[in-house]
PDB file of N, CA and C in Angstrom:
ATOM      1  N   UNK A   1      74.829  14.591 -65.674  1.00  0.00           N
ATOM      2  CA  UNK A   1      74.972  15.085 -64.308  1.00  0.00           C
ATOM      3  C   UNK A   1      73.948  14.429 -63.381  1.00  0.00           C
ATOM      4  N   UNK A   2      72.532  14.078 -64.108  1.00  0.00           N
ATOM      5  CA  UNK A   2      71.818  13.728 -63.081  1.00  0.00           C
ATOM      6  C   UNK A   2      71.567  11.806 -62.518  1.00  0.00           C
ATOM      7  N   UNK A   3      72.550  11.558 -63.692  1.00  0.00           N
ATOM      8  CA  UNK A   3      72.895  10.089 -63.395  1.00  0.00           C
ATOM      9  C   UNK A   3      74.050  10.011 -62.390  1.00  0.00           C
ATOM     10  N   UNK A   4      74.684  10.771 -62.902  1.00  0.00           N
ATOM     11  CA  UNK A   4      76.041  11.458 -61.187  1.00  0.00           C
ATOM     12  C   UNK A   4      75.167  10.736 -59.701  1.00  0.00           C
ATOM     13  N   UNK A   5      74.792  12.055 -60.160  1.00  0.00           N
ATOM     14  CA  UNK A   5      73.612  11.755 -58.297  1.00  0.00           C
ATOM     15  C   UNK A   5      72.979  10.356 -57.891  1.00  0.00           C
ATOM     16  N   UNK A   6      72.675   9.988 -58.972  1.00  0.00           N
ATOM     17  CA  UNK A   6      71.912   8.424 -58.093  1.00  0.00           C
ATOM     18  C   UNK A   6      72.702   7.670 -58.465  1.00  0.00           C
ATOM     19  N   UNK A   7      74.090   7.559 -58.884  1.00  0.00           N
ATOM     20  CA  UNK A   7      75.132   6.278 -58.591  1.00  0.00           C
ATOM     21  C   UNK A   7      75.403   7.082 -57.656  1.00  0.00           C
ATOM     22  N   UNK A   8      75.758   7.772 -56.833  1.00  0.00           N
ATOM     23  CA  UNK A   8      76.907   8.081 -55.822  1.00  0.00           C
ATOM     24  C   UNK A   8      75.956   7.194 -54.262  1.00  0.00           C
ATOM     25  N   UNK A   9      77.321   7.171 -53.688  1.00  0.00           N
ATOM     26  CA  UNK A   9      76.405   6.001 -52.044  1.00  0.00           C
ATOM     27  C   UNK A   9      76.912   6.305 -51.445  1.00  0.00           C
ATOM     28  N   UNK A  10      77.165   7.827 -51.313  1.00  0.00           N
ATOM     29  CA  UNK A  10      77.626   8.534 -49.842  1.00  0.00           C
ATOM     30  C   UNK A  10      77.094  10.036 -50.597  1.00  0.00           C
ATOM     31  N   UNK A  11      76.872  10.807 -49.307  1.00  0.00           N
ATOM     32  CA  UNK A  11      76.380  12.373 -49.326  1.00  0.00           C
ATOM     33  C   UNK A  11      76.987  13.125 -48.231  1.00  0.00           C
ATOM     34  N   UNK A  12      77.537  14.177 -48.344  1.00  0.00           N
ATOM     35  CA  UNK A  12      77.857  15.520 -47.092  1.00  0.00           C
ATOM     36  C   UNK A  12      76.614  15.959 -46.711  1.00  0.00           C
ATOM     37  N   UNK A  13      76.765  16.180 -46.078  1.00  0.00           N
ATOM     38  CA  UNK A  13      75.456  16.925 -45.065  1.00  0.00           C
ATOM     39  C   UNK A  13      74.624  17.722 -45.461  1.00  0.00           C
ATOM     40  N   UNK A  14      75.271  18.668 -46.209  1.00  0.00           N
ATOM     41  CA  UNK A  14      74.633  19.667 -46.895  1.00  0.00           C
ATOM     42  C   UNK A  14      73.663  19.028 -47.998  1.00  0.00           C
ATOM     43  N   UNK A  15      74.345  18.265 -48.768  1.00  0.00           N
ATOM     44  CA  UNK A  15      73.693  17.441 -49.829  1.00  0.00           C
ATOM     45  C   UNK A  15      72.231  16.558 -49.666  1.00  0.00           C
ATOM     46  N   UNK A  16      72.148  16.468 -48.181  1.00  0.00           N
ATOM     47  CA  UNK A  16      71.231  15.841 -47.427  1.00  0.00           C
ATOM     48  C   UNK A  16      70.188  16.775 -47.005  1.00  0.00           C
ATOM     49  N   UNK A  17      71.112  17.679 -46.622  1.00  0.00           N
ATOM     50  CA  UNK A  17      70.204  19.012 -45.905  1.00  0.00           C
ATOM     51  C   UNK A  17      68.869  19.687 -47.327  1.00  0.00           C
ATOM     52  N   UNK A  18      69.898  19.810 -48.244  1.00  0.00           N
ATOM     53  CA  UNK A  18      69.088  20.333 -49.591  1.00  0.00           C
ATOM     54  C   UNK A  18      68.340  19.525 -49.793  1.00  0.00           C
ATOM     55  N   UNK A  19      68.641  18.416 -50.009  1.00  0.00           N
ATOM     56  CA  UNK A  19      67.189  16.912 -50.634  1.00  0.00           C
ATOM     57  C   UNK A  19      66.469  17.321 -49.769  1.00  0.00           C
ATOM     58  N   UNK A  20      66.701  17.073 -49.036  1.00  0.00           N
ATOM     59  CA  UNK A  20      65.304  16.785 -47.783  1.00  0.00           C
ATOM     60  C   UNK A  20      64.762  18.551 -47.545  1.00  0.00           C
ATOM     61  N   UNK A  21      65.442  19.375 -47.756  1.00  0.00           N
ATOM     62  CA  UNK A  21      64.338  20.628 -47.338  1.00  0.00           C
ATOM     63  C   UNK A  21      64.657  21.287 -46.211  1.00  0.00           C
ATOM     64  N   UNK A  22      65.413  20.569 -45.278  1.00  0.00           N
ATOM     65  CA  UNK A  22      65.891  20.999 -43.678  1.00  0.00           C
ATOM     66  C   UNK A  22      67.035  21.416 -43.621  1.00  0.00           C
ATOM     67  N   UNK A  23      67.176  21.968 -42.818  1.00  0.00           N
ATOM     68  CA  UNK A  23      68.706  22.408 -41.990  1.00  0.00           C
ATOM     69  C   UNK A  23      69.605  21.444 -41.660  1.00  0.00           C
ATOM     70  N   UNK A  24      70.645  21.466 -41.626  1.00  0.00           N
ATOM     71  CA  UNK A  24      72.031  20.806 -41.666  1.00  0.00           C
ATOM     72  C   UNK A  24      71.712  20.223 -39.662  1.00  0.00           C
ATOM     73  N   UNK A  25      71.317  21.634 -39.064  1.00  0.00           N
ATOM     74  CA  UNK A  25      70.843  21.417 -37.403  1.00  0.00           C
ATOM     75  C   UNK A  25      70.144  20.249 -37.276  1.00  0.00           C
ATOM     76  N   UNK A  26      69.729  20.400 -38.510  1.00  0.00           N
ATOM     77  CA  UNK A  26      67.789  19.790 -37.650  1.00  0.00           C
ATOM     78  C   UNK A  26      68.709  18.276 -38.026  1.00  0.00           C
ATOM     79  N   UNK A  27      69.338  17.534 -38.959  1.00  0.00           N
ATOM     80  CA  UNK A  27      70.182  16.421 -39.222  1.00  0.00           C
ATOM     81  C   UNK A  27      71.045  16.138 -38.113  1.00  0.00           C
ATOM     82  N   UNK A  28      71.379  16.910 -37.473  1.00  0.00           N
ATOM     83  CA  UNK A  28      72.510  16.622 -36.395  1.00  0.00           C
ATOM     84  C   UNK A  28      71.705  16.248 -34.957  1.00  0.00           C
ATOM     85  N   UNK A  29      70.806  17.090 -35.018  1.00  0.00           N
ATOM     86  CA  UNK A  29      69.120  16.643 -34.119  1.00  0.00           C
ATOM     87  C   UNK A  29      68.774  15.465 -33.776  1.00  0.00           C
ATOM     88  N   UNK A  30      68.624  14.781 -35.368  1.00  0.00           N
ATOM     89  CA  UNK A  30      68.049  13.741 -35.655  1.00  0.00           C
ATOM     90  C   UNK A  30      69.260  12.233 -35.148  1.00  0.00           C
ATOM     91  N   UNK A  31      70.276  13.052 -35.482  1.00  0.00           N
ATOM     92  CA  UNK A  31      71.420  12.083 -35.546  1.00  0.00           C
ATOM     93  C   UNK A  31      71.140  11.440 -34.102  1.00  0.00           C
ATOM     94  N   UNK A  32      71.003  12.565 -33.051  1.00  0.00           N
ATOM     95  CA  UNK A  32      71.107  12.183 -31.210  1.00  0.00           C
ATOM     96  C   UNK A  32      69.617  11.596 -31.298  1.00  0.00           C
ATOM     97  N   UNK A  33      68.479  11.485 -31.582  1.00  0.00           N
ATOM     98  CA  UNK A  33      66.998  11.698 -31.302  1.00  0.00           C
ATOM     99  C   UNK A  33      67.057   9.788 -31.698  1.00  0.00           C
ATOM    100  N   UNK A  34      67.450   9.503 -32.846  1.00  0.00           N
ATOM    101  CA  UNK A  34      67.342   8.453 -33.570  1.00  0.00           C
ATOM    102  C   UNK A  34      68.510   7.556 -33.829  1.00  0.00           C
ATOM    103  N   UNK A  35      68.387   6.916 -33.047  1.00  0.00           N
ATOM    104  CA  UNK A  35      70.141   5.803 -32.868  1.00  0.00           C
ATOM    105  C   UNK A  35      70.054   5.184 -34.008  1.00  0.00           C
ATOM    106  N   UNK A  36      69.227   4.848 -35.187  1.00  0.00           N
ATOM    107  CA  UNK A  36      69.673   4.165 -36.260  1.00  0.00           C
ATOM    108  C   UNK A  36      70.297   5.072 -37.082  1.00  0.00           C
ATOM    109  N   UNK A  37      70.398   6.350 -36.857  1.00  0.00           N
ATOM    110  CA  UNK A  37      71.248   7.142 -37.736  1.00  0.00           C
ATOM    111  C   UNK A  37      72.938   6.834 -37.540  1.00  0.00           C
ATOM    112  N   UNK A  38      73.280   6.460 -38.279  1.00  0.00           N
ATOM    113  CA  UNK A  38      75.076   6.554 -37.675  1.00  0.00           C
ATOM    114  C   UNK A  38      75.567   6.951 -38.873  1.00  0.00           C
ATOM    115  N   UNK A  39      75.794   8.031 -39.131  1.00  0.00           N
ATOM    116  CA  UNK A  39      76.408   8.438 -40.878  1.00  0.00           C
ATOM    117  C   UNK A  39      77.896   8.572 -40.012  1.00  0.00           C
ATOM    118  N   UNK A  40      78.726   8.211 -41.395  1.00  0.00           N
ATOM    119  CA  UNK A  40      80.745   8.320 -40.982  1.00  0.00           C
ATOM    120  C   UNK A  40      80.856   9.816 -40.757  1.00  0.00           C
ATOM    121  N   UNK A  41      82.132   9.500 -40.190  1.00  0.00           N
ATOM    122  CA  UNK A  41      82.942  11.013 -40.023  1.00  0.00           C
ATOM    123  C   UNK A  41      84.143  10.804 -41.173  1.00  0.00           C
ATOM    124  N   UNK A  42      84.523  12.008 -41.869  1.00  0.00           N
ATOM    125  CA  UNK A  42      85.810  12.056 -42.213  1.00  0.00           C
ATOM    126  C   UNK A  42      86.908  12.564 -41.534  1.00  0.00           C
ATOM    127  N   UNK A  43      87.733  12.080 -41.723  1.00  0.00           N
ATOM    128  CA  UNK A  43      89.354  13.014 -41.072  1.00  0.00           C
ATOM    129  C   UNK A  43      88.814  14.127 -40.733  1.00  0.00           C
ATOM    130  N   UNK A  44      88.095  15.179 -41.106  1.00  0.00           N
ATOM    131  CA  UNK A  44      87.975  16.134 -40.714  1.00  0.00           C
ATOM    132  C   UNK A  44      86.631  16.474 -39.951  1.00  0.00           C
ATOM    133  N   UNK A  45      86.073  15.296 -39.654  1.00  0.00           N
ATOM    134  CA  UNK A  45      84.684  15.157 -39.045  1.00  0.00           C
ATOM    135  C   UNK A  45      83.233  15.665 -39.641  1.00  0.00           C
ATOM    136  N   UNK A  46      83.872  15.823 -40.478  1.00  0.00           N
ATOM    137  CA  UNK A  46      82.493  15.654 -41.900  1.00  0.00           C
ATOM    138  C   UNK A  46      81.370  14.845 -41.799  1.00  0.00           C
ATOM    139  N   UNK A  47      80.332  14.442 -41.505  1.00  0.00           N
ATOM    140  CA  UNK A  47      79.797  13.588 -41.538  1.00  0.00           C
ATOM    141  C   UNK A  47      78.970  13.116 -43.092  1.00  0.00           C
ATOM    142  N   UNK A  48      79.288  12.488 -43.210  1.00  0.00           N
ATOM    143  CA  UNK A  48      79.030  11.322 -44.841  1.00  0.00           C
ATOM    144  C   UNK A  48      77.852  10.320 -44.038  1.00  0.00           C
ATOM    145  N   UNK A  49      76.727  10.888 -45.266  1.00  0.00           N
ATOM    146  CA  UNK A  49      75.727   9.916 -45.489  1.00  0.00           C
ATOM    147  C   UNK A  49      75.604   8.602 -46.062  1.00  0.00           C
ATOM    148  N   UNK A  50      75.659   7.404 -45.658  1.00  0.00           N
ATOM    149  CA  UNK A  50      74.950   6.564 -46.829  1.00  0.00           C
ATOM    150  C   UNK A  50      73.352   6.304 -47.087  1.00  0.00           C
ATOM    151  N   UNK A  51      73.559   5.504 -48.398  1.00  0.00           N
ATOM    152  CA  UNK A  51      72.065   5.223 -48.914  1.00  0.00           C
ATOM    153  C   UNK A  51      71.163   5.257 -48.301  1.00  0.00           C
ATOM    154  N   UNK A  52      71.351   3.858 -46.811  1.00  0.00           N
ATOM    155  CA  UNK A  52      70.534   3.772 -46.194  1.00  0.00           C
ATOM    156  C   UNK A  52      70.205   4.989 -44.783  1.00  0.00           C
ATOM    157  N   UNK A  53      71.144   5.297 -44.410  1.00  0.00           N
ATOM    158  CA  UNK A  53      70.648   6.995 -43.775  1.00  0.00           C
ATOM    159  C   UNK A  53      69.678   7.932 -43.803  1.00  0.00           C
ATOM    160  N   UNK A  54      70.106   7.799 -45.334  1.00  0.00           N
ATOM    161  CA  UNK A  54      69.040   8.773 -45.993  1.00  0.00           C
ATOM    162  C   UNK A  54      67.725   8.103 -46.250  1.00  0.00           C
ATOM    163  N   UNK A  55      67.638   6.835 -46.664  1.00  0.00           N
ATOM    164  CA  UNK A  55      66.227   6.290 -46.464  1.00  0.00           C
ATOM    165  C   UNK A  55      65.925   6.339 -44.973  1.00  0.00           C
ATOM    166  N   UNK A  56      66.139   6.359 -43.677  1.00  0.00           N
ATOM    167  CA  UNK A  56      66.057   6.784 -42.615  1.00  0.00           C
ATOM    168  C   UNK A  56      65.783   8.192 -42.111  1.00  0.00           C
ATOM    169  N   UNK A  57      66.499   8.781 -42.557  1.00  0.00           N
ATOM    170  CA  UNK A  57      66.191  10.440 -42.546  1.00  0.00           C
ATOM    171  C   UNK A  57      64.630  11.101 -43.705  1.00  0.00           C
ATOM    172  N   UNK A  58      64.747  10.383 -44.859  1.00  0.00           N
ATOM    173  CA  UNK A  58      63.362  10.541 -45.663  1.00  0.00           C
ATOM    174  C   UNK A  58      61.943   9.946 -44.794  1.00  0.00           C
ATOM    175  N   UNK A  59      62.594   8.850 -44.274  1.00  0.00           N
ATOM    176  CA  UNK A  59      61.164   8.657 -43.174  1.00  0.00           C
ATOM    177  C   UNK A  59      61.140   9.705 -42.063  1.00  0.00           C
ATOM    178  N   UNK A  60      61.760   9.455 -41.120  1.00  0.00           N
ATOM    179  CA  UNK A  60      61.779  10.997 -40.425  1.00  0.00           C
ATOM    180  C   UNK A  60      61.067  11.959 -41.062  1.00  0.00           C
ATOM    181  N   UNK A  61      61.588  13.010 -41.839  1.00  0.00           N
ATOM    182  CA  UNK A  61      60.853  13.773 -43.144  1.00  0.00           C
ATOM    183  C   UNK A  61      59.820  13.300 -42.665  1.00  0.00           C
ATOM    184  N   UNK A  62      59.306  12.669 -43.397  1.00  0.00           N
ATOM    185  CA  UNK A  62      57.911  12.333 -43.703  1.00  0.00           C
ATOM    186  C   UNK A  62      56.765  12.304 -42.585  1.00  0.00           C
ATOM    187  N   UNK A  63      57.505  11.445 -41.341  1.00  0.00           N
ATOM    188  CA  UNK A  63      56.492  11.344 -40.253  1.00  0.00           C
ATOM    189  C   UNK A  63      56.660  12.760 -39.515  1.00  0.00           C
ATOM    190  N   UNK A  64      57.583  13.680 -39.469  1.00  0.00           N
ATOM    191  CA  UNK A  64      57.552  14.503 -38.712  1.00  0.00           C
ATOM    192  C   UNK A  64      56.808  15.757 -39.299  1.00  0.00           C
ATOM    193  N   UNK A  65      57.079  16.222 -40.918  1.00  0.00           N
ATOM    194  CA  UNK A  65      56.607  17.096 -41.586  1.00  0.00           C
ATOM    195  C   UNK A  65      55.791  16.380 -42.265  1.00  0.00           C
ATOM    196  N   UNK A  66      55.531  15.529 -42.999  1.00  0.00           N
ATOM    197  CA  UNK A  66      54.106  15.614 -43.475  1.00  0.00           C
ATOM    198  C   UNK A  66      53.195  14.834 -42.849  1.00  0.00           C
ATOM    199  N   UNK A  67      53.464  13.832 -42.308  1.00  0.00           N
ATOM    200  CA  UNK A  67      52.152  13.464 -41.145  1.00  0.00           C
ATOM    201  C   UNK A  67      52.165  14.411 -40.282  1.00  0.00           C
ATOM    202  N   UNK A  68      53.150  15.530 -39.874  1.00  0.00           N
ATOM    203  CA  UNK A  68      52.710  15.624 -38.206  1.00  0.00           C
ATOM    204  C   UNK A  68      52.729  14.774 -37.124  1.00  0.00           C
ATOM    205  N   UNK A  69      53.528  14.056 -37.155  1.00  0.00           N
ATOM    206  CA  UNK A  69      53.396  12.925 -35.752  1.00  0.00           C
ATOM    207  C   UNK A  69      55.104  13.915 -35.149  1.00  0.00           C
ATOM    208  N   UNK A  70      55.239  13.584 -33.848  1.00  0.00           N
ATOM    209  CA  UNK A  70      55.647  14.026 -33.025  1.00  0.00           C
ATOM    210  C   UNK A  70      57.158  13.290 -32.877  1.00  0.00           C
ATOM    211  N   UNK A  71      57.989  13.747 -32.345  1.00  0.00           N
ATOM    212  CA  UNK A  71      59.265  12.779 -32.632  1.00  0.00           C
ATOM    213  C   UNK A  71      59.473  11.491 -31.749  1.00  0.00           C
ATOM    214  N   UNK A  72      58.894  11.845 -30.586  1.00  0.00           N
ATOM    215  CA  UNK A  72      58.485  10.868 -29.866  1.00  0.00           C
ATOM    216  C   UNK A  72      58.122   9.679 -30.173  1.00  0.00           C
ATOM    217  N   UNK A  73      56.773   9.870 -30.862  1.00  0.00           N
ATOM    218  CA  UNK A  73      56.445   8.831 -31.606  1.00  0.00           C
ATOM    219  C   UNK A  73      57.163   8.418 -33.068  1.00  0.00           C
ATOM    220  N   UNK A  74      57.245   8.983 -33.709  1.00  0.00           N
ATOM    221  CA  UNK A  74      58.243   8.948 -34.718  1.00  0.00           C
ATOM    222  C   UNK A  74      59.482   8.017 -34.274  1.00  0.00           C
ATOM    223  N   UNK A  75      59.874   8.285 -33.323  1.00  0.00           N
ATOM    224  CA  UNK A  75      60.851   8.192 -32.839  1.00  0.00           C
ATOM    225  C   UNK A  75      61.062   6.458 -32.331  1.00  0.00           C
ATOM    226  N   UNK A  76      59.618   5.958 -32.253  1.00  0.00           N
ATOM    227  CA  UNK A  76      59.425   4.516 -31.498  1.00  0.00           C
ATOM    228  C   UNK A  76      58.728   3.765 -33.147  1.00  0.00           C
ATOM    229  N   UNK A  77      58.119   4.721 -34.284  1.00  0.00           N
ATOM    230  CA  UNK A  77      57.885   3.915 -35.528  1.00  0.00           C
ATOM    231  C   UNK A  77      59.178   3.687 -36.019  1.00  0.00           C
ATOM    232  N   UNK A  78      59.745   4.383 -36.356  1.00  0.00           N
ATOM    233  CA  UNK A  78      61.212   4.246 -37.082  1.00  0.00           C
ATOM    234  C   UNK A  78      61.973   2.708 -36.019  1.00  0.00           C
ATOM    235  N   UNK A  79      61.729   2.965 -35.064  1.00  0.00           N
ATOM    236  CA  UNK A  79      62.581   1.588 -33.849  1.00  0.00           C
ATOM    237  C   UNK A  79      62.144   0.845 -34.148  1.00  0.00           C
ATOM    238  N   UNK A  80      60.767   0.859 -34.468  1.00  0.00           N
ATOM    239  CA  UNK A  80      60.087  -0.517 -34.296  1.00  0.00           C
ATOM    240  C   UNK A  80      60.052  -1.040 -36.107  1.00  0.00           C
ATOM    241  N   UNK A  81      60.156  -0.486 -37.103  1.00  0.00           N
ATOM    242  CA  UNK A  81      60.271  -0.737 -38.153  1.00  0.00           C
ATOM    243  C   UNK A  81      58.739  -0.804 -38.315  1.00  0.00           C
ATOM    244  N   UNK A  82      57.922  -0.028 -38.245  1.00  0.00           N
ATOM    245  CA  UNK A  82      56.656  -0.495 -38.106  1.00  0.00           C
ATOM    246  C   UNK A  82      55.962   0.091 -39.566  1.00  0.00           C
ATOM    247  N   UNK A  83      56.883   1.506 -40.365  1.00  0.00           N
ATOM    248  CA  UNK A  83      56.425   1.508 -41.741  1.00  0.00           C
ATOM    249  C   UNK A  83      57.267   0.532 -42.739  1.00  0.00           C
ATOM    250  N   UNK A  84      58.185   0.377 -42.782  1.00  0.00           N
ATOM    251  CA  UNK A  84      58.929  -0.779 -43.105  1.00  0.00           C
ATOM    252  C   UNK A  84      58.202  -2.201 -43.572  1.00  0.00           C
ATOM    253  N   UNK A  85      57.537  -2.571 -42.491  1.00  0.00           N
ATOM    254  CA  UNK A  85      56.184  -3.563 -42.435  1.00  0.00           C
ATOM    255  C   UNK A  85      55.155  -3.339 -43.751  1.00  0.00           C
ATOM    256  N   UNK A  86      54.703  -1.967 -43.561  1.00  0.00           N
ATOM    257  CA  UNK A  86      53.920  -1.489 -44.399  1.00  0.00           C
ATOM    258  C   UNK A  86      53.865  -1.983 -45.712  1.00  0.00           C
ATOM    259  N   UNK A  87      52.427  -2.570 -46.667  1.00  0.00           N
ATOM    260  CA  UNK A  87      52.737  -3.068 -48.108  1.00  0.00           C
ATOM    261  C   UNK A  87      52.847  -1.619 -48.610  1.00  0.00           C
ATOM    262  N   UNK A  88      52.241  -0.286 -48.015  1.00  0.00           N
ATOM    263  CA  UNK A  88      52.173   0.755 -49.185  1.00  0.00           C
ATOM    264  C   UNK A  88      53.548   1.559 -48.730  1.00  0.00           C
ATOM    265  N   UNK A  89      54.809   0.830 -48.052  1.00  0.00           N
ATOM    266  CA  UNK A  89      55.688   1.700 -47.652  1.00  0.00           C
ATOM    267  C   UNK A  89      56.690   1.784 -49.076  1.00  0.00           C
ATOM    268  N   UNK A  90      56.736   0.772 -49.682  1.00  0.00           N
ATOM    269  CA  UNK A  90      57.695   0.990 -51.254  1.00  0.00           C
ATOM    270  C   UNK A  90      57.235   2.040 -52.098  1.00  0.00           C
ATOM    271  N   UNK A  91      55.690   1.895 -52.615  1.00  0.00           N
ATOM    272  CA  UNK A  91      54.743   2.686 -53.045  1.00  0.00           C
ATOM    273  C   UNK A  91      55.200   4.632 -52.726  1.00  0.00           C
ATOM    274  N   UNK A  92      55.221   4.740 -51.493  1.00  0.00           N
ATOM    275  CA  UNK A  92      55.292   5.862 -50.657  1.00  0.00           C
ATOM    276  C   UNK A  92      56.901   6.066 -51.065  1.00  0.00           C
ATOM    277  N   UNK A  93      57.549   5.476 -50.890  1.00  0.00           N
ATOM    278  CA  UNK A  93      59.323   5.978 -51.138  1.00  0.00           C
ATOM    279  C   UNK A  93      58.900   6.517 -52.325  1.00  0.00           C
ATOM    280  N   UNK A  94      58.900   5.334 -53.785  1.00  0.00           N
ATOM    281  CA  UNK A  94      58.864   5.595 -54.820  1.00  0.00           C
ATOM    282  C   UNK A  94      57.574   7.007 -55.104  1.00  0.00           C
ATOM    283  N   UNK A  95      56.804   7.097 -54.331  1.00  0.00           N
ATOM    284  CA  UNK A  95      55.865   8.925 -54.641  1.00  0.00           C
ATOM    285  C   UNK A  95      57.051   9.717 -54.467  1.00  0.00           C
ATOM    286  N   UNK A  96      57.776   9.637 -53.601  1.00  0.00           N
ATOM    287  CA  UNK A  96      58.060  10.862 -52.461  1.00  0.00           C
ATOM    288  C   UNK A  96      59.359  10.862 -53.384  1.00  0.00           C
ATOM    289  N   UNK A  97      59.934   9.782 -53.943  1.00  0.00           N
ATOM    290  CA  UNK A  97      61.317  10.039 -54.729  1.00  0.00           C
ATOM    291  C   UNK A  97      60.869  10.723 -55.853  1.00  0.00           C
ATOM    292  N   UNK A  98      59.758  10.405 -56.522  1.00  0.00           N
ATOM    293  CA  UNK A  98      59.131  11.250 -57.912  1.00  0.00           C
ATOM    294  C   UNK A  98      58.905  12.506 -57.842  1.00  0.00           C
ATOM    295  N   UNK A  99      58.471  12.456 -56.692  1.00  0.00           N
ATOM    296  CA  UNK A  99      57.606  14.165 -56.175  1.00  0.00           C
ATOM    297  C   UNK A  99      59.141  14.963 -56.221  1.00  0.00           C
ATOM    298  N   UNK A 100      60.227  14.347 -55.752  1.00  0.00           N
ATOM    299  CA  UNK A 100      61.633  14.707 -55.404  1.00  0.00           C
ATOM    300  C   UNK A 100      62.165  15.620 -56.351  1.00  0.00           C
ATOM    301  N   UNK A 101      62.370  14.718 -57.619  1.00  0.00           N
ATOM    302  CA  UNK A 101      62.592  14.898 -59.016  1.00  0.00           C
ATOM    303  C   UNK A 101      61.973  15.928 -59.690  1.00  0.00           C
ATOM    304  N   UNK A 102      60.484  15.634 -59.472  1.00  0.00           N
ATOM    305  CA  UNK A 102      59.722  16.570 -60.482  1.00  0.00           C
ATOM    306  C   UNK A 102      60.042  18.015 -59.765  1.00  0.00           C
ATOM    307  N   UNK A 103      60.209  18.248 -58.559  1.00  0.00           N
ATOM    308  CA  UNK A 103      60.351  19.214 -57.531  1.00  0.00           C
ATOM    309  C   UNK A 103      61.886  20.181 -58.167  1.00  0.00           C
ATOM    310  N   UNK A 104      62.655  19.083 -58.697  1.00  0.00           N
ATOM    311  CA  UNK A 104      64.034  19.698 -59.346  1.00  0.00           C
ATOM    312  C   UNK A 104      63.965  19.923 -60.368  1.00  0.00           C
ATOM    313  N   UNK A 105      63.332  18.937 -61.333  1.00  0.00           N
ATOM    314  CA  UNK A 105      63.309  19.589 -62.308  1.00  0.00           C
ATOM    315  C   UNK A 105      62.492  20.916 -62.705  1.00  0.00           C
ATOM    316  N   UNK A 106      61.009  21.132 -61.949  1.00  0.00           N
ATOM    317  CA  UNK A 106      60.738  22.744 -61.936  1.00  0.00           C
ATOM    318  C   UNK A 106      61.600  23.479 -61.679  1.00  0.00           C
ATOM    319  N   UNK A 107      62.652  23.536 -60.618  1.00  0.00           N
ATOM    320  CA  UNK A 107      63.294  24.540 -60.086  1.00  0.00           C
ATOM    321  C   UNK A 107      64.341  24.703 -60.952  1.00  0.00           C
ATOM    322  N   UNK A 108      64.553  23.535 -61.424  1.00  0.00           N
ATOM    323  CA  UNK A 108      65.745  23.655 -63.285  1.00  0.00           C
ATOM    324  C   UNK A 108      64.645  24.414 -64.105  1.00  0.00           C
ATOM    325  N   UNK A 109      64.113  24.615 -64.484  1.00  0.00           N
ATOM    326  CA  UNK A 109      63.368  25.035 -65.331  1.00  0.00           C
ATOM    327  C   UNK A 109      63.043  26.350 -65.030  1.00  0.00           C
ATOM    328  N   UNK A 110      62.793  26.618 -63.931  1.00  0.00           N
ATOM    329  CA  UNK A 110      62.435  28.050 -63.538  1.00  0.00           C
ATOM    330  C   UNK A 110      63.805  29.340 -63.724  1.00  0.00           C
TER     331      UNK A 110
END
């Protein structure tokens, strides 16, 4: 099941909403706030994540809730690709994807 999850290269909203910790709102927020977001619609206006979305939305995450930076600014790092640049920005995915995991598997366990 948990090899399921990391082949798949699209997500529903919800599926997004749960990873990340936030509200389905606060994604639809982000969607208007941050023009590199463009996730599909389905026939029924579903909106479907891909891969890269969600590496977009995990930065978000990150600069807004755990740095604390403001969306504003957030809002002009993400434009400018300016963690992207970063040598410790791979480093930082790969924590934050581990931290992810270990985070599920307690809650499997519990």
């Amino acid at each position: 099941m948990e090899e399921e999850k990391e082949t798949r290269k699209y997500y529903k909203i919800g599926d997004v909403s749960k990873m990340l910790g936030v509200p389905a709102s606060t994604l639809r927020f982000w969607e208007k706030e941050f023009k590199q977001l463009k996730p599909m619609k389905n026939k029924k206006g579903d909106r479907i994540y891909h891969l890269k979305d969600i590496d977009i939305l995990k930065e978000i995450h990150y600069l807004t809730h755990e740095k604390g930076i403001k969306l504003s600014k957030a809002s002009k790092k993400v434009k400018s690709g300016t963690l992207a640049e970063s040598p410790n920005t791979e480093l930082l995915k790969r924590l934050r994807d581990l931290r992810e995991k270990l985070v599920q598997l307690k809650n499997s366990l519990d």
